[in-house]
C-alpha atoms as a PDB file:
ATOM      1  CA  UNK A   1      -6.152  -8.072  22.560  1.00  0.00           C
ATOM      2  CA  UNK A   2      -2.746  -8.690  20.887  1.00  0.00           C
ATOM      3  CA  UNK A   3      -0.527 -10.443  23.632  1.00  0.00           C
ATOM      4  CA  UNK A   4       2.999  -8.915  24.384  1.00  0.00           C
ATOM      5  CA  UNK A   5       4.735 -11.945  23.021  1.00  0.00           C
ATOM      6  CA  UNK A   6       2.624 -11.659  19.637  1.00  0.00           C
ATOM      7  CA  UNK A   7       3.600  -8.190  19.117  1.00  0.00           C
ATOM      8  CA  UNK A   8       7.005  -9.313  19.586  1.00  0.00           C
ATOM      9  CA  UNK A   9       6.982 -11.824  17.359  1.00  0.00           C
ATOM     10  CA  UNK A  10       5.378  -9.669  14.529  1.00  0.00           C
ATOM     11  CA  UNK A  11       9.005  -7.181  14.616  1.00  0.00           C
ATOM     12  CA  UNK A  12      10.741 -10.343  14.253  1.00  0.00           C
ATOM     13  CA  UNK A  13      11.355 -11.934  17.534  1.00  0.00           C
ATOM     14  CA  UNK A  14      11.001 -15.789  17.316  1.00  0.00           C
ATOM     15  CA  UNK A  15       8.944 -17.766  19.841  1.00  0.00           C
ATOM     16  CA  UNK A  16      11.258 -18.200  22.863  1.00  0.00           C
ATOM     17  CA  UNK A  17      13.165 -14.883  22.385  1.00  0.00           C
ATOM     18  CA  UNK A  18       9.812 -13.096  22.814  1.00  0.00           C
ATOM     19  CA  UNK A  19       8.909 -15.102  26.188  1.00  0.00           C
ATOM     20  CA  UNK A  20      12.899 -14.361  27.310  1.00  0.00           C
ATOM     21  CA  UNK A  21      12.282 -10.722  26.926  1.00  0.00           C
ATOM     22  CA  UNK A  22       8.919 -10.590  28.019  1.00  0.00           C
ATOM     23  CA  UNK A  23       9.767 -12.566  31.018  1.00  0.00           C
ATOM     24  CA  UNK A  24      13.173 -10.242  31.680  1.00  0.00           C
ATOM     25  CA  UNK A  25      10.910  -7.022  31.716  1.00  0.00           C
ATOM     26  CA  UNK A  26       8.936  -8.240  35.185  1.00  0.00           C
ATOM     27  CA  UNK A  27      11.481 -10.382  36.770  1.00  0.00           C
ATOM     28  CA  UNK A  28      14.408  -9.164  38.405  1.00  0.00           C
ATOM     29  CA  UNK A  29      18.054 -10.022  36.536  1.00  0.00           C
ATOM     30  CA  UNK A  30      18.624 -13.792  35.919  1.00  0.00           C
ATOM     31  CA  UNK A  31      20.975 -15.994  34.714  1.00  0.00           C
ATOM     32  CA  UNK A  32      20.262 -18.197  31.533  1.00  0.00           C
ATOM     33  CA  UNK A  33      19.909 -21.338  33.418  1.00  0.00           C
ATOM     34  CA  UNK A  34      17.147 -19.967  35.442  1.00  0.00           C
ATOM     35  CA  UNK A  35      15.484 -18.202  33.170  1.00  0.00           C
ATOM     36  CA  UNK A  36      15.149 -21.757  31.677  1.00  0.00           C
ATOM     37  CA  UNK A  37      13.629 -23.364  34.644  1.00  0.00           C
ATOM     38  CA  UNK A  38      11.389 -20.473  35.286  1.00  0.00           C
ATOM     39  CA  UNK A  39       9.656 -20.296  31.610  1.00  0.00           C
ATOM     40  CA  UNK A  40       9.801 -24.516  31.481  1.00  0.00           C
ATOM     41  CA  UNK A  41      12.827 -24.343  28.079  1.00  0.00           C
ATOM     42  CA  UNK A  42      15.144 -25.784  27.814  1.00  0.00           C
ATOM     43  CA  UNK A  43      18.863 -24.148  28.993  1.00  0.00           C
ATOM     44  CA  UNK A  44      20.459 -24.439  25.937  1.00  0.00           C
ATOM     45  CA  UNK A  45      17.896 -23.036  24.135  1.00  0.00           C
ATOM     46  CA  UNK A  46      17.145 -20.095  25.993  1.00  0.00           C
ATOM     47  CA  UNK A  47      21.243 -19.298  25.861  1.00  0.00           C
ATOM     48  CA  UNK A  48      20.473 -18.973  22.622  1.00  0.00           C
ATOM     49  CA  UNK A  49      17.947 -16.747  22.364  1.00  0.00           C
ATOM     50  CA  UNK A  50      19.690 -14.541  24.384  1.00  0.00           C
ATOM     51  CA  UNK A  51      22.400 -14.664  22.409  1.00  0.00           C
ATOM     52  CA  UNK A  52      20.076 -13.061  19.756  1.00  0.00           C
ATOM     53  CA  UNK A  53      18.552 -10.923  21.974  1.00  0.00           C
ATOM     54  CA  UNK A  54      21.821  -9.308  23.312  1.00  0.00           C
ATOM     55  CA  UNK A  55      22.816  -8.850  19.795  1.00  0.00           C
ATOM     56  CA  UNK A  56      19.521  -7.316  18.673  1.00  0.00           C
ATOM     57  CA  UNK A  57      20.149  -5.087  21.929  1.00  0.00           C
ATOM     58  CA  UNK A  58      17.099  -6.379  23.990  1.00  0.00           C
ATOM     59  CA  UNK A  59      19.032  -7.387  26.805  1.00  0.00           C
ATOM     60  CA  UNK A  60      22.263  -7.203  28.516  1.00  0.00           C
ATOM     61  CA  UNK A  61      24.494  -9.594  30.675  1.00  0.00           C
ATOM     62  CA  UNK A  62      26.681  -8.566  33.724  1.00  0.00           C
ATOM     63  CA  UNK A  63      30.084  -8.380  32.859  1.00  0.00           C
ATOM     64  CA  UNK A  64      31.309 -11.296  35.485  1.00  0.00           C
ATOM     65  CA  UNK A  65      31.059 -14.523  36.275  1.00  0.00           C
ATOM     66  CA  UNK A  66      27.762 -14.445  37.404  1.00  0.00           C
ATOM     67  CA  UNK A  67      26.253 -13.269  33.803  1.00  0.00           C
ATOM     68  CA  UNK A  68      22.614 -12.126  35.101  1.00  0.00           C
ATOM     69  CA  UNK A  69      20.677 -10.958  32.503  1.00  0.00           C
ATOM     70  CA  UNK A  70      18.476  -8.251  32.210  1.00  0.00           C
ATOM     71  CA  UNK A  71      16.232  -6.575  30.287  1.00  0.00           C
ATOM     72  CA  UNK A  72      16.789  -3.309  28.435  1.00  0.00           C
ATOM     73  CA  UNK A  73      14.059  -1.013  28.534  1.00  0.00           C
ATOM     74  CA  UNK A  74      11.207  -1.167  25.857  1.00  0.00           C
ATOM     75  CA  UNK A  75      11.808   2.694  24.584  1.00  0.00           C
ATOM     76  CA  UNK A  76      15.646   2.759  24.537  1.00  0.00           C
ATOM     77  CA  UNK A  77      15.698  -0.808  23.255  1.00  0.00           C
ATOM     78  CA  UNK A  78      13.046   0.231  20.398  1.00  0.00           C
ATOM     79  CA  UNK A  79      14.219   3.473  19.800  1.00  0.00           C
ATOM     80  CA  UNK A  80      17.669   1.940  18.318  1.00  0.00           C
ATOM     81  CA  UNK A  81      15.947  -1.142  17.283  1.00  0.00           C
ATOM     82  CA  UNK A  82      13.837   0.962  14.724  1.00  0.00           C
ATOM     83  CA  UNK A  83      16.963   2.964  13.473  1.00  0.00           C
ATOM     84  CA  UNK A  84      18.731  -0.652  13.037  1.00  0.00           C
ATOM     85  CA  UNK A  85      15.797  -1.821  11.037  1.00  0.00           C
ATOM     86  CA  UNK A  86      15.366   1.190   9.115  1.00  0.00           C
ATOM     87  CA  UNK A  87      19.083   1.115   8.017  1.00  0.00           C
ATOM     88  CA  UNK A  88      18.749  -2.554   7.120  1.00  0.00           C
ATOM     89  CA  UNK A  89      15.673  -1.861   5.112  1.00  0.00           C
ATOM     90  CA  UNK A  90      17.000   1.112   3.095  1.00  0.00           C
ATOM     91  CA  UNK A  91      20.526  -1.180   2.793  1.00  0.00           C
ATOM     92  CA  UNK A  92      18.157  -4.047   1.473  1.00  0.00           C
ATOM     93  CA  UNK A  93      16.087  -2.072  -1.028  1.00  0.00           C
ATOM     94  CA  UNK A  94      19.348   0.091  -2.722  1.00  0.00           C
ATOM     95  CA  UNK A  95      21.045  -3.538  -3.048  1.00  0.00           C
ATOM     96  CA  UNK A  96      17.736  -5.159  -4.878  1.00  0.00           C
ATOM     97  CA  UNK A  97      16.952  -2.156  -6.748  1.00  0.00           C
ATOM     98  CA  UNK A  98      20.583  -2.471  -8.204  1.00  0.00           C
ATOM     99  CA  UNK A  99      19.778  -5.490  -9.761  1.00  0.00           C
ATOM    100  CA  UNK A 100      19.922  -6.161 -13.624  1.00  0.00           C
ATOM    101  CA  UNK A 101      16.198  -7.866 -14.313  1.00  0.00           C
ATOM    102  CA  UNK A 102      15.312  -9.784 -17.540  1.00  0.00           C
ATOM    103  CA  UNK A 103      12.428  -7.859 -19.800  1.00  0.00           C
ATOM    104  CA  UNK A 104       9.315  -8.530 -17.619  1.00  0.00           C
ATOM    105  CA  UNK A 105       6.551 -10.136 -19.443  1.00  0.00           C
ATOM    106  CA  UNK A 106       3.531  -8.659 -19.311  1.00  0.00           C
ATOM    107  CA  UNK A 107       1.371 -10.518 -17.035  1.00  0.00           C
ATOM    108  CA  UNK A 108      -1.193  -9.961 -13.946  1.00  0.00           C
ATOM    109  CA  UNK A 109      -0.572 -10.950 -10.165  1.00  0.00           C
ATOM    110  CA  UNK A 110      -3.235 -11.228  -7.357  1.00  0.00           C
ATOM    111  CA  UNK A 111      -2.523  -8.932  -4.182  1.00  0.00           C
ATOM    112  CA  UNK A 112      -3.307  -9.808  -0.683  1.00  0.00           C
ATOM    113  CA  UNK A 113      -2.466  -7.266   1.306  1.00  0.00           C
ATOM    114  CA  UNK A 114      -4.686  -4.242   2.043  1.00  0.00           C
ATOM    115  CA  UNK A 115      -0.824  -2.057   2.506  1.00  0.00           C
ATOM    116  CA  UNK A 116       0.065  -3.586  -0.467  1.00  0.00           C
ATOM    117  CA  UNK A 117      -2.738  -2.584  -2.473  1.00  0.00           C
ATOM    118  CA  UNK A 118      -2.215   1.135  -1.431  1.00  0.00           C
ATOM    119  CA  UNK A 119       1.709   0.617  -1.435  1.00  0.00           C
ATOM    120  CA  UNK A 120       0.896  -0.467  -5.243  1.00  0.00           C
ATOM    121  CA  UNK A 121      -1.204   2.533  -5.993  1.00  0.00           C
ATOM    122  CA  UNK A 122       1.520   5.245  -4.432  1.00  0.00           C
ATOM    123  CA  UNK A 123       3.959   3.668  -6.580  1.00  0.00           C
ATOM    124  CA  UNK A 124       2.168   3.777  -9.528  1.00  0.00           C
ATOM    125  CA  UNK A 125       1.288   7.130  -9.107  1.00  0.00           C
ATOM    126  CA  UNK A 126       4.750   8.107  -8.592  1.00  0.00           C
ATOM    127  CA  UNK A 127       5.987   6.673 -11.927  1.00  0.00           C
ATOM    128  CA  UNK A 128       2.744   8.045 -13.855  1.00  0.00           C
ATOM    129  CA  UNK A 129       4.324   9.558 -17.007  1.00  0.00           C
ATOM    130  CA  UNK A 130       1.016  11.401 -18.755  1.00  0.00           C
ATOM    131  CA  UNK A 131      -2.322  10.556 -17.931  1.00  0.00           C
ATOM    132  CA  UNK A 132      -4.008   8.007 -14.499  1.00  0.00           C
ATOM    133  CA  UNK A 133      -7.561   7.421 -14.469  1.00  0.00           C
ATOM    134  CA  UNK A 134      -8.952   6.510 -11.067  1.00  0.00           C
ATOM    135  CA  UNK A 135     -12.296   5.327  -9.675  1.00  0.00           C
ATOM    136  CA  UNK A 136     -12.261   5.110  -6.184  1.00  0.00           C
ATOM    137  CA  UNK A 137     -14.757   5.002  -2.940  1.00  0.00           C
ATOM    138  CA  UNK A 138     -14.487   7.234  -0.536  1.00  0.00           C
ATOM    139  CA  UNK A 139     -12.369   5.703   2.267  1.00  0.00           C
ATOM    140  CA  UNK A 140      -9.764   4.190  -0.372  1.00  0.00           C
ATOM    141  CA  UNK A 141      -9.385   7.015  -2.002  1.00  0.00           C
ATOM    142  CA  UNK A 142      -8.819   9.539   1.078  1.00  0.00           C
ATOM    143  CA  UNK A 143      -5.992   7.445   1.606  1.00  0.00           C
ATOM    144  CA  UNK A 144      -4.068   7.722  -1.397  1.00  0.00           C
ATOM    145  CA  UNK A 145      -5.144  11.682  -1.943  1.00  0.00           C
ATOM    146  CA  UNK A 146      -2.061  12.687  -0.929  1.00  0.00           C
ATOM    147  CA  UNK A 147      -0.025  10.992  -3.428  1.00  0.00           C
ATOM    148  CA  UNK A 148      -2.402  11.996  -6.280  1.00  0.00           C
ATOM    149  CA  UNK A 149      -2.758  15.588  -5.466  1.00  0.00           C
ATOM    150  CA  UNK A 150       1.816  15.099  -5.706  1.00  0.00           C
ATOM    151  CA  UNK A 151       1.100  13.544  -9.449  1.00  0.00           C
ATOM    152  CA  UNK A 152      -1.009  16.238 -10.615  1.00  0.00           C
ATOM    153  CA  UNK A 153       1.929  18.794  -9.269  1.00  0.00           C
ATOM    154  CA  UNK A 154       4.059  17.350 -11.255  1.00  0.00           C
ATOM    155  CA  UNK A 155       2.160  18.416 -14.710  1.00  0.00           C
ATOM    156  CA  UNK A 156       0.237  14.355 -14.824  1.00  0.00           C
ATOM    157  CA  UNK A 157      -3.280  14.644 -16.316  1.00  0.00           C
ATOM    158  CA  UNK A 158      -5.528  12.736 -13.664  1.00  0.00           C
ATOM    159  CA  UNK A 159      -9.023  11.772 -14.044  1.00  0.00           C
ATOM    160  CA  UNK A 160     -11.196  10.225 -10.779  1.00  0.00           C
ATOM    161  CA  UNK A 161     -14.669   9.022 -10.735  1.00  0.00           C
ATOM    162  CA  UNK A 162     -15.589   9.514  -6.835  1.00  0.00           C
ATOM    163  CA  UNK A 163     -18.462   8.227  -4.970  1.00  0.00           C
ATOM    164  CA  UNK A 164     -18.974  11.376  -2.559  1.00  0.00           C
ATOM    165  CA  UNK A 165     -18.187  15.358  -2.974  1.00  0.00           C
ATOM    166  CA  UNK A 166     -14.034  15.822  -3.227  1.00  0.00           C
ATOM    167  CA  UNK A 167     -11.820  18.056  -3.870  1.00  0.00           C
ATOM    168  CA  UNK A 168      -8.363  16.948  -5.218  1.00  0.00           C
ATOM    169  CA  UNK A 169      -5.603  19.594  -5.843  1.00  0.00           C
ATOM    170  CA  UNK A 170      -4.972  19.903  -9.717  1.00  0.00           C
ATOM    171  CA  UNK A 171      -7.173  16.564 -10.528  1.00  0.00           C
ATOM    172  CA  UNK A 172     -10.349  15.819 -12.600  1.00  0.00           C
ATOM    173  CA  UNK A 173     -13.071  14.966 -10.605  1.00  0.00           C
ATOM    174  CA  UNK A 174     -16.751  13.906 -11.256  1.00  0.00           C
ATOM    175  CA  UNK A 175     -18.604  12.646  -8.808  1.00  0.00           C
ATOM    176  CA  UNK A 176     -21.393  10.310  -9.617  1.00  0.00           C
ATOM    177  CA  UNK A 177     -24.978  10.988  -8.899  1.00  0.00           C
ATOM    178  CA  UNK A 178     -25.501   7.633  -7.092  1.00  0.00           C
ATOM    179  CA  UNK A 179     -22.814   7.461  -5.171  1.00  0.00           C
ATOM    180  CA  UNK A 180     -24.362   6.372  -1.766  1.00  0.00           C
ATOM    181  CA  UNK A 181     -26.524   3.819  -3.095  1.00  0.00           C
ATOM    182  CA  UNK A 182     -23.056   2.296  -5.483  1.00  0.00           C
ATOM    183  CA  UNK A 183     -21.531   2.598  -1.595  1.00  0.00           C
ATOM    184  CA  UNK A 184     -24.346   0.663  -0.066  1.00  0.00           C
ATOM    185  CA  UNK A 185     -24.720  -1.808  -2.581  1.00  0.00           C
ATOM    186  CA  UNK A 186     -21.087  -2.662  -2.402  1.00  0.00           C
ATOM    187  CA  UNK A 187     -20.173  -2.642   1.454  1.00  0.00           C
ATOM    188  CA  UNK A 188     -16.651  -2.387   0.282  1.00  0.00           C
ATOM    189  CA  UNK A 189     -13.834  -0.138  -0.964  1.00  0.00           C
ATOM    190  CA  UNK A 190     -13.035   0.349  -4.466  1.00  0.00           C
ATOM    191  CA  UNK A 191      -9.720   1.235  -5.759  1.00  0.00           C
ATOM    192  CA  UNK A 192      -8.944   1.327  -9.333  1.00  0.00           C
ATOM    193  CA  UNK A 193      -6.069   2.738 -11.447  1.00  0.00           C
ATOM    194  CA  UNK A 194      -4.562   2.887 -14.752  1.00  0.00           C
ATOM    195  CA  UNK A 195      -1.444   5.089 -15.470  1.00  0.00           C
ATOM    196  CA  UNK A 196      -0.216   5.593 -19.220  1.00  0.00           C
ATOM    197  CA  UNK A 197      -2.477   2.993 -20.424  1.00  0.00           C
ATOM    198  CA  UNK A 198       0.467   0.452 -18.964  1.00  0.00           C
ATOM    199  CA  UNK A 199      -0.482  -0.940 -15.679  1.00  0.00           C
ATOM    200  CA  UNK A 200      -3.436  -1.385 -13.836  1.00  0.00           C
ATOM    201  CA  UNK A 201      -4.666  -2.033 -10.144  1.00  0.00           C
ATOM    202  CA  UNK A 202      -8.281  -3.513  -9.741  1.00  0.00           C
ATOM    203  CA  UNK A 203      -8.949  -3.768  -5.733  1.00  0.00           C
ATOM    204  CA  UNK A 204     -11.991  -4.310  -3.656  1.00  0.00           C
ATOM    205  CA  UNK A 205     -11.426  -4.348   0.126  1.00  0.00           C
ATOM    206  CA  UNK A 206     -14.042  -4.735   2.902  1.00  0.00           C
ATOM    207  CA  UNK A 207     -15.285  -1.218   4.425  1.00  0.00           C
ATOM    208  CA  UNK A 208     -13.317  -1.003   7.224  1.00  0.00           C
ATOM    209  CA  UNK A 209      -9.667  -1.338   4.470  1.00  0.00           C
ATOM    210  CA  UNK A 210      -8.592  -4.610   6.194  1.00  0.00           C
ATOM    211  CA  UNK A 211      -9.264  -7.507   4.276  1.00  0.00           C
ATOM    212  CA  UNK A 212      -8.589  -7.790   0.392  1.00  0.00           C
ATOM    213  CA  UNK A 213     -11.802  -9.099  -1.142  1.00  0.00           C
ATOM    214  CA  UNK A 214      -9.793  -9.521  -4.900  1.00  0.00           C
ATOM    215  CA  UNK A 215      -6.799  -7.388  -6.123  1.00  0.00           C
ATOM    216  CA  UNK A 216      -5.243  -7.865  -9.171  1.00  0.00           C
ATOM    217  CA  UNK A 217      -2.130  -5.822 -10.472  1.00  0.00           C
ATOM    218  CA  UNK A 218      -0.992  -6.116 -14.138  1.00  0.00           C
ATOM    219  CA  UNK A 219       1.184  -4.866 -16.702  1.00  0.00           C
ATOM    220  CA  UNK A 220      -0.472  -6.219 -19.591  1.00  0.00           C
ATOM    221  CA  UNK A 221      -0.586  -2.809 -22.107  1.00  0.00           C
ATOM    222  CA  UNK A 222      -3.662  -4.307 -24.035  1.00  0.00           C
ATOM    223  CA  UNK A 223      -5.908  -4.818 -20.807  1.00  0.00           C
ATOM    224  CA  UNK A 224      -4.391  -1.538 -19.545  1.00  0.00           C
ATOM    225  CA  UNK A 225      -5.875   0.235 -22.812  1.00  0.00           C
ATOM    226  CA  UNK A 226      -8.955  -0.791 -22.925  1.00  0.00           C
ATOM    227  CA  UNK A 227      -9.520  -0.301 -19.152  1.00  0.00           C
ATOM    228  CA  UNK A 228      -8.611   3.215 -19.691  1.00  0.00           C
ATOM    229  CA  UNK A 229     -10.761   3.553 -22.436  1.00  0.00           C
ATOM    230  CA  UNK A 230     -13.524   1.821 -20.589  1.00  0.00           C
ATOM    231  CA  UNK A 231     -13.360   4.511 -17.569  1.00  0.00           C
ATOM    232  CA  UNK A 232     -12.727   7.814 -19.347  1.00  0.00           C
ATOM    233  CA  UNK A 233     -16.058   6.788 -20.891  1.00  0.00           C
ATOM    234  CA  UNK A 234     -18.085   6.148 -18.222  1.00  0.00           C
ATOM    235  CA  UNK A 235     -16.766   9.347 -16.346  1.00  0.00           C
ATOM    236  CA  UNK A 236     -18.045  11.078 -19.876  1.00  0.00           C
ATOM    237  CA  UNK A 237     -21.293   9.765 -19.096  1.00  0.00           C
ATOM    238  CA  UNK A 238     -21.413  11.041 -15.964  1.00  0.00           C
ATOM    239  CA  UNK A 239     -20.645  14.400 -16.928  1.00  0.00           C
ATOM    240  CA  UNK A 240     -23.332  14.214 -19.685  1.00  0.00           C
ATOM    241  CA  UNK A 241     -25.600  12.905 -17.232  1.00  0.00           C
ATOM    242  CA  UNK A 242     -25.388  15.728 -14.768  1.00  0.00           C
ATOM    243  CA  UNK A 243     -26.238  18.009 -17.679  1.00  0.00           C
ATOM    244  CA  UNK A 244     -29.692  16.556 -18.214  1.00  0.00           C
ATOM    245  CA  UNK A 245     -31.624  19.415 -16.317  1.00  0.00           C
ATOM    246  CA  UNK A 246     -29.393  22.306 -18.220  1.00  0.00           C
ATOM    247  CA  UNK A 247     -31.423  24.011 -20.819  1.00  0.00           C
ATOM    248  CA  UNK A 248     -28.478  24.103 -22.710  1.00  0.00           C
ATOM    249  CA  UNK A 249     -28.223  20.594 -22.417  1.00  0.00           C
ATOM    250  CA  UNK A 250     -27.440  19.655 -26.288  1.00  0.00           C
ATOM    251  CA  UNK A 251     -24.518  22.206 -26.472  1.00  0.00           C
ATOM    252  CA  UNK A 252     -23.121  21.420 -22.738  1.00  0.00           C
ATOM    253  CA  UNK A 253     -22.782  18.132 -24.114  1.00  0.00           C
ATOM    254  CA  UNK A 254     -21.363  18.756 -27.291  1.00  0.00           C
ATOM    255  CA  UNK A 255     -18.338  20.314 -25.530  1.00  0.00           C
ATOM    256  CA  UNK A 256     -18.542  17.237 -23.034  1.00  0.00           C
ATOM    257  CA  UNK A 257     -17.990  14.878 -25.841  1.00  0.00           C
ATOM    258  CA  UNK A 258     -15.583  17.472 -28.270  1.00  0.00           C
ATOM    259  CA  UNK A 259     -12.982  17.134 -24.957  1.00  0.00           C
ATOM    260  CA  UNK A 260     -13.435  13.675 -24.210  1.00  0.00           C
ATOM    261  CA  UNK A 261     -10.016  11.740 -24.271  1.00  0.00           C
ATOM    262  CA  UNK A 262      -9.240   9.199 -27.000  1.00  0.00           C
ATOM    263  CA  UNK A 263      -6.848   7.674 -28.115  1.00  0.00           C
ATOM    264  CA  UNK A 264      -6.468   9.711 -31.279  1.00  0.00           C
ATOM    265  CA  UNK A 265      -6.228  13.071 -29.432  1.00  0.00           C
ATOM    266  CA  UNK A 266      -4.425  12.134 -26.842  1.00  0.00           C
ATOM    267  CA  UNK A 267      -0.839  11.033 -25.600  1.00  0.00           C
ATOM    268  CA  UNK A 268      -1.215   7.785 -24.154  1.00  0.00           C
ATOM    269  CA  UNK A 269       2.212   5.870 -23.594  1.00  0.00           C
ATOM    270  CA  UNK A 270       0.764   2.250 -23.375  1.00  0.00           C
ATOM    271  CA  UNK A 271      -1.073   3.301 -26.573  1.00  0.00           C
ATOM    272  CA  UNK A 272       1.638   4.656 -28.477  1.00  0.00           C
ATOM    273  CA  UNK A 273       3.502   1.008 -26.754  1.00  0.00           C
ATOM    274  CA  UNK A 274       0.186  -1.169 -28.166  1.00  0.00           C
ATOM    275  CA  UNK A 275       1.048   0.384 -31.799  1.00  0.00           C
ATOM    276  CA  UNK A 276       4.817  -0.278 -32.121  1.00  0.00           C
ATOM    277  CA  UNK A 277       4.057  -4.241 -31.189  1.00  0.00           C
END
């Protein structure tokens, strides 16, 4: 069980502001000094912290000589503390976003967050241009539906390889034939993208979506290409493959293989990127 000064820390208390607080909530109102002595810190340090914590609006001090402390409850303490962060956070993003960057090379980067990874994928969906290609398990990809099914609204061509019966609003979806023993054999979560033949994600996480096994983000248009080459093929196969019992097998496939997606006959930004270098 997560202890209420870990918690604490994890919104960004520090140590000693965390024990303050905690410490305020079941004790009647105190002054710094004995705050101190009951918690064992030292009195100048625990002025300090709450210092910080009046500031933050955790606590508040009596307006007299006496200055006793006390605690301001949890839920009108976190509902403004949430607004303050939230403000802070949009502030912080508009001001970095505004920033002038240098041409980014093209390069990959290893991800080790499991929100990341699916923070990654959103935002790559969001910025898809033409065409994403997806192969997913079932877990990873029921988390990032959503944002897919918002892509495809929007007129992008979307192609997913799933591991288990899905329906996707306005995507392309084969499912292979042996997706519960791929599943089994794995014991993880597979999430894989390419948008516009431009960037990639590659990410296996354990089955439960909290570790990252290996995730690897790049925008290397070469790697990007041939990755989305690589998994419109093998999502060809599987279409051909599901044919194999259809007595019309040899012309089912020839239309499998007349709209399969190439290069040639179709409009692939990273492509079109790849030919201009």
């Amino acid at each position: 069980m997560v202890k209420n000064t870990e918690i604490l820390i994890e919104i960004g208390f520090n140590k000693l502001e965390a024990d303050v607080y905690v410490h305020l909530l079941t004790h009647p109102p105190s002054t710094a000094y004995k705050i101190g002595k009951q918690i064992n810190k030292p009195t100048a340090n625990v002025y300090k912290a709450i210092e910080s914590l009046a500031k933050k609006g955790a606590v508040i001090i009596e307006d007299n000589k006496n200055k006793l402390c006390k605690a301001v409850n949890p839920d009108e303490f976190f509902s403004h503390y949430e607004k303050s962060i939230l403000d802070k956070t949009n502030t912080a993003k508009d001001l970095l976003n505004g920033l002038e960057t240098e041409t980014e090379e093209q390069t990959s980067y290893a991800i080790d967050s499991v929100p990341l990874v699916f923070e990654r994928f959103r935002s790559m969906m969001s910025r898809c241009k033409s065409i994403a290609v997806i192969d997913a398990f079932p877990k990873a990809l029921a988390e990032v539906s959503a944002c897919i099914e918002e892509a495809a609204q929007r007129g992008v061509d979307i192609q997913v390889e799933a591991y288990h019966p899905v329906e996707i609003k306005g995507a392309n979806v084969i499912c292979t034939t042996v997706g519960d023993q791929a599943i089994s054999h794995w014991q993880s979560q597979q999430l894989n993208l390419v948008i516009d033949g431009e960037e990639y994600l590659i990410a296996l996480m354990d089955n439960e979506l909290k570790k990252v096994k290996q995730a690897v983000w790049s925008n290397s248009t070469y790697i990007s290409c041939i990755l989305h080459a690589g998994m419109l093929k093998e999502q060809t196969v599987l279409k051909i493959m599901k044919e194999i019992d259809n007595p019309e097998f040899e012309n089912v496939t020839k239309q499998i293989l007349d709209s399969q997606k190439f290069f040639f006959n179709t409009d692939v930004p990273g492509f079109n990127k790849l030919q201009k270098l």
